[in-house]
Protein backbone atom coordinates (compact mmCIF):
# COMPACT_ATOMS: atom_id res chain seq x y z
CA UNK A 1 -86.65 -42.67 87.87
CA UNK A 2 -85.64 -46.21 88.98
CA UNK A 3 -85.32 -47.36 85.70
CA UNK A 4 -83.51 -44.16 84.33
CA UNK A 5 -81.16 -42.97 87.32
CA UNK A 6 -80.16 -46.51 88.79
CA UNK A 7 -80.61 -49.22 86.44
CA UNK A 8 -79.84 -47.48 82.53
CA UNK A 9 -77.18 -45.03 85.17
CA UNK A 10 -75.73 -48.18 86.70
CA UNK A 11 -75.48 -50.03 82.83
CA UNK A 12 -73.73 -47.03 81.78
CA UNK A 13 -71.46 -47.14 84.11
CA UNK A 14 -70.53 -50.64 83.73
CA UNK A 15 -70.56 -50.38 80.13
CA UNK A 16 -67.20 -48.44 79.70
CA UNK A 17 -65.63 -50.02 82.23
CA UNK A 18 -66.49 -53.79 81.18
CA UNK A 19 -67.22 -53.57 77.25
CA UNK A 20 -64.61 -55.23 75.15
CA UNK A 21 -64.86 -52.41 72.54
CA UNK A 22 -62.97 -49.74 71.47
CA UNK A 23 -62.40 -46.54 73.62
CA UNK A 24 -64.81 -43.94 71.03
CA UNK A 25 -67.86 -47.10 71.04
CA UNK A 26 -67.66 -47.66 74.47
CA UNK A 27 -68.01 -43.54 74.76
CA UNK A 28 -70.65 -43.43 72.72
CA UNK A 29 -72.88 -46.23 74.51
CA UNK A 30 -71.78 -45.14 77.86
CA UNK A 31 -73.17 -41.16 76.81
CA UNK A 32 -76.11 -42.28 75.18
CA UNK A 33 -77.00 -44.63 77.93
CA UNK A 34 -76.62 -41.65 80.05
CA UNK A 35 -78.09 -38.85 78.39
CA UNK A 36 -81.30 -42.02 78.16
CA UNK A 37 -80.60 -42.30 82.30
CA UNK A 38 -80.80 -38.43 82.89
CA UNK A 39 -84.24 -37.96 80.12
CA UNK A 40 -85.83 -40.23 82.55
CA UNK A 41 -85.20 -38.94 85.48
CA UNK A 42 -86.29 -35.60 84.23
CA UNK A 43 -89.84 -37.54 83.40
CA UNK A 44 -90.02 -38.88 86.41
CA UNK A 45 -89.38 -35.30 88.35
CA UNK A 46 -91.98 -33.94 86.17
CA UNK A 47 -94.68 -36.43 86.82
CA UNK A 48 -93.59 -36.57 90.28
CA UNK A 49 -94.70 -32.80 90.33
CA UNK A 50 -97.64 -32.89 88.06
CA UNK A 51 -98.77 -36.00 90.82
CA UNK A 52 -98.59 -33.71 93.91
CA UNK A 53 -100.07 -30.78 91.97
CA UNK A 54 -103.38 -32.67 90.84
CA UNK A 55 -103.43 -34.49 94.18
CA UNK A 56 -102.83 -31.15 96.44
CA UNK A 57 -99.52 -32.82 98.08
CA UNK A 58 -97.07 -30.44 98.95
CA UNK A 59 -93.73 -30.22 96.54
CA UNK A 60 -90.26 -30.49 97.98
CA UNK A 61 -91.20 -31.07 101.53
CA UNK A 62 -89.12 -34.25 102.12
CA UNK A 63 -85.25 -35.15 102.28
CA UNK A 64 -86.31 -37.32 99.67
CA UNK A 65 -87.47 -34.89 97.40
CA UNK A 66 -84.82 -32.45 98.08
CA UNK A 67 -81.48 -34.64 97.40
CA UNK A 68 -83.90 -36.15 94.45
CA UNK A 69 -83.63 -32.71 92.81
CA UNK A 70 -80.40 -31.85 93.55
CA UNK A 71 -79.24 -35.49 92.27
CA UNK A 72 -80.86 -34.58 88.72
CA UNK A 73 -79.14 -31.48 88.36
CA UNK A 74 -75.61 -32.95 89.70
CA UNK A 75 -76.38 -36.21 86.93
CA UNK A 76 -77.54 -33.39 84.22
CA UNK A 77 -73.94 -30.95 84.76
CA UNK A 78 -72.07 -34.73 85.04
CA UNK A 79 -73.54 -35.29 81.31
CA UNK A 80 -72.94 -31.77 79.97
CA UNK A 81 -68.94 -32.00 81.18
CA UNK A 82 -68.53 -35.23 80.47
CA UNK A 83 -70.12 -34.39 76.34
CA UNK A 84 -68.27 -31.20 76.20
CA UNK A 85 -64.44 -32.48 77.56
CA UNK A 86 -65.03 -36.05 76.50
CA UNK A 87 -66.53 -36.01 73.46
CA UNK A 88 -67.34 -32.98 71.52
CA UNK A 89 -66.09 -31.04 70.69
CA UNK A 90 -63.54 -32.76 72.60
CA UNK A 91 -60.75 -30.56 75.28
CA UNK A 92 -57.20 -30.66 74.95
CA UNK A 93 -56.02 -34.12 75.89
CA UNK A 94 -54.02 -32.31 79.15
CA UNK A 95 -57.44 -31.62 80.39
CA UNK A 96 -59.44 -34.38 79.55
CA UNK A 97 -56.71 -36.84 81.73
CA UNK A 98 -57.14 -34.57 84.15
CA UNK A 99 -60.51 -34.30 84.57
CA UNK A 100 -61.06 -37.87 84.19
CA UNK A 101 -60.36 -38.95 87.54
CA UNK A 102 -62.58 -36.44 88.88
CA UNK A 103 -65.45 -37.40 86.35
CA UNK A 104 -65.08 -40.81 87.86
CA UNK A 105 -65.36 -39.91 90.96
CA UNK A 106 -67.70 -37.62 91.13
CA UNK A 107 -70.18 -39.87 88.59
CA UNK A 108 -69.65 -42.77 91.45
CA UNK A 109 -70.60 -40.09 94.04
CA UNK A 110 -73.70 -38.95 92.14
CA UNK A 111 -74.70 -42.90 91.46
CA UNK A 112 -74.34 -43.87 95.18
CA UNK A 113 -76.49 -40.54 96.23
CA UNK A 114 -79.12 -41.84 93.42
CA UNK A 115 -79.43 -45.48 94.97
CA UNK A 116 -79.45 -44.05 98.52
CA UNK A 117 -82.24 -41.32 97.44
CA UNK A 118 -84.02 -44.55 95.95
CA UNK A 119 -83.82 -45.86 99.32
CA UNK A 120 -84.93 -42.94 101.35
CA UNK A 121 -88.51 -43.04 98.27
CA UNK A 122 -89.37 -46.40 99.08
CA UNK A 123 -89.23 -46.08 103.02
CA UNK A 124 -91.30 -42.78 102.72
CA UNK A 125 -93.66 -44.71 100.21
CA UNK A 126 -93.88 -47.59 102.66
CA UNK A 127 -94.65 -45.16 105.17
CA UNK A 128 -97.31 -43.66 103.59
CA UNK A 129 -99.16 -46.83 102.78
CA UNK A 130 -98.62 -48.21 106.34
CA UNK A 131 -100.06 -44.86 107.16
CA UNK A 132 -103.17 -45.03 104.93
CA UNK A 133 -103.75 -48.51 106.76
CA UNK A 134 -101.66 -50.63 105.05
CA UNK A 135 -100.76 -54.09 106.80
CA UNK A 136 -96.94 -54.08 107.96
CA UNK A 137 -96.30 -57.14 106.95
CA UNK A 138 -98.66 -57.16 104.11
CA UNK A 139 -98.05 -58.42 100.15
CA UNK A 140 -97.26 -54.80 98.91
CA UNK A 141 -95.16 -53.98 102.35
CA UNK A 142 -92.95 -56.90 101.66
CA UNK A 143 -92.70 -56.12 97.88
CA UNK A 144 -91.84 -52.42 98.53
CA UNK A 145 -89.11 -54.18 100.72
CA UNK A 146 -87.68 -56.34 98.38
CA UNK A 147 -87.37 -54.31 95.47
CA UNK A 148 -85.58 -51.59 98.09
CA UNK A 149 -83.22 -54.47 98.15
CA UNK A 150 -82.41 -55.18 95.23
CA UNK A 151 -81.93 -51.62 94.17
CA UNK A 152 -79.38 -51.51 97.23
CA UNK A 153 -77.85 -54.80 95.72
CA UNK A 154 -77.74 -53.62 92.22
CA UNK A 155 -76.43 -50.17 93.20
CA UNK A 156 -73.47 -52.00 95.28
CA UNK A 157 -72.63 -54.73 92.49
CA UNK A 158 -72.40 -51.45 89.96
CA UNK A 159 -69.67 -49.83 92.50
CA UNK A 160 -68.31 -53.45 93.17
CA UNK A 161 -67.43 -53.50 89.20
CA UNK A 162 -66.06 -50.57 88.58
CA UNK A 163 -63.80 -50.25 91.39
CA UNK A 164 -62.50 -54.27 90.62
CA UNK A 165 -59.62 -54.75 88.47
CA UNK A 166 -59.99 -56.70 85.47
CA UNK A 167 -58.83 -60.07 84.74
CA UNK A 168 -55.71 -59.94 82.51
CA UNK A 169 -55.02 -63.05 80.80
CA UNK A 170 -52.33 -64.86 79.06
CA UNK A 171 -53.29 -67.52 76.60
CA UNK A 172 -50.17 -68.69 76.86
CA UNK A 173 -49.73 -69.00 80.22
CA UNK A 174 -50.37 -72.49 82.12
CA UNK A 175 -53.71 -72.89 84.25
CA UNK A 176 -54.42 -76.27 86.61
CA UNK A 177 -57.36 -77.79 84.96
């Protein structure tokens, strides 16, 4: 789910908005990357599921695995919207400008409730471990840690990017070397 929802998620978000292509390639990559994104967070709910059944673990008993649910079904509609207005078979262009501010938004909203739902896994992991005896400031307490980090780091330079303007410039115009 890391790798689907937050990392291939966060690369497809950054891909339209960075890409020096043209507007139907950068479509393209940014839905595929998606539709990748959303097919592996749908593995990852599944084997999430299939873990708790074959281990006898209660299923949906956590915040976690409540918003992790919800997320998946928010990111799936997000896809289906955004394929149907977007790209095919395409609305009328009236529509599709004004849904895309709102498809923007709401995408960002989704992507920040991903990362934070990443979050709230790898403190109730943690927790668990340090419950089953692990040392608090053991080897595999500190690397749950850090890789909470840089998910949190990742998520925020994704946001950072797409809410920055880009860099316009003039080859023509003079620079201080």
């Amino acid at each position: 789910m890391l790798i689907g929802l937050i990392i291939i998620g966060g690369e497809a978000i950054i891909t339209y908005k960075t890409l020096p292509l043209n507007k139907e390639t950068k479509k393209v990559i940014h839905m595929v990357l998606h539709a990748i994104a959303l097919i592996l967070g749908i593995i990852g709910v599944y084997a999430a599921f299939k873990y708790h059944n074959e281990s006898s673990i209660a299923n949906l008993y956590s915040l976690h695995s409540w918003l992790g649910i919800c997320i998946i079904v928010l990111y799936g509609i997000q896809w289906i919207y955004g394929f149907v207005i977007f790209f095919y078979p395409g609305g009328p262009s009236t529509l599709r400008s004004d849904s895309l501010p709102w498809h923007v938004l709401f995408g960002l909203f989704v992507y920040i409730l991903a990362v934070a739902n990443a979050a709230l896994g790898f403190l109730e992991k943690l927790t668990f471990l340090e419950n089953s005896g692990l040392a608090k400031f053991g080897s595999e307490a500190i690397l749950v840690n850090f890789t909470a980090v840089v998910t949190v780091l990742f998520g925020t330079f994704v946001i950072v990017t797409v809410l920055s303007q880009p860099v316009i410039e003039d080859d023509y115009s003079y620079s201080a070397i």
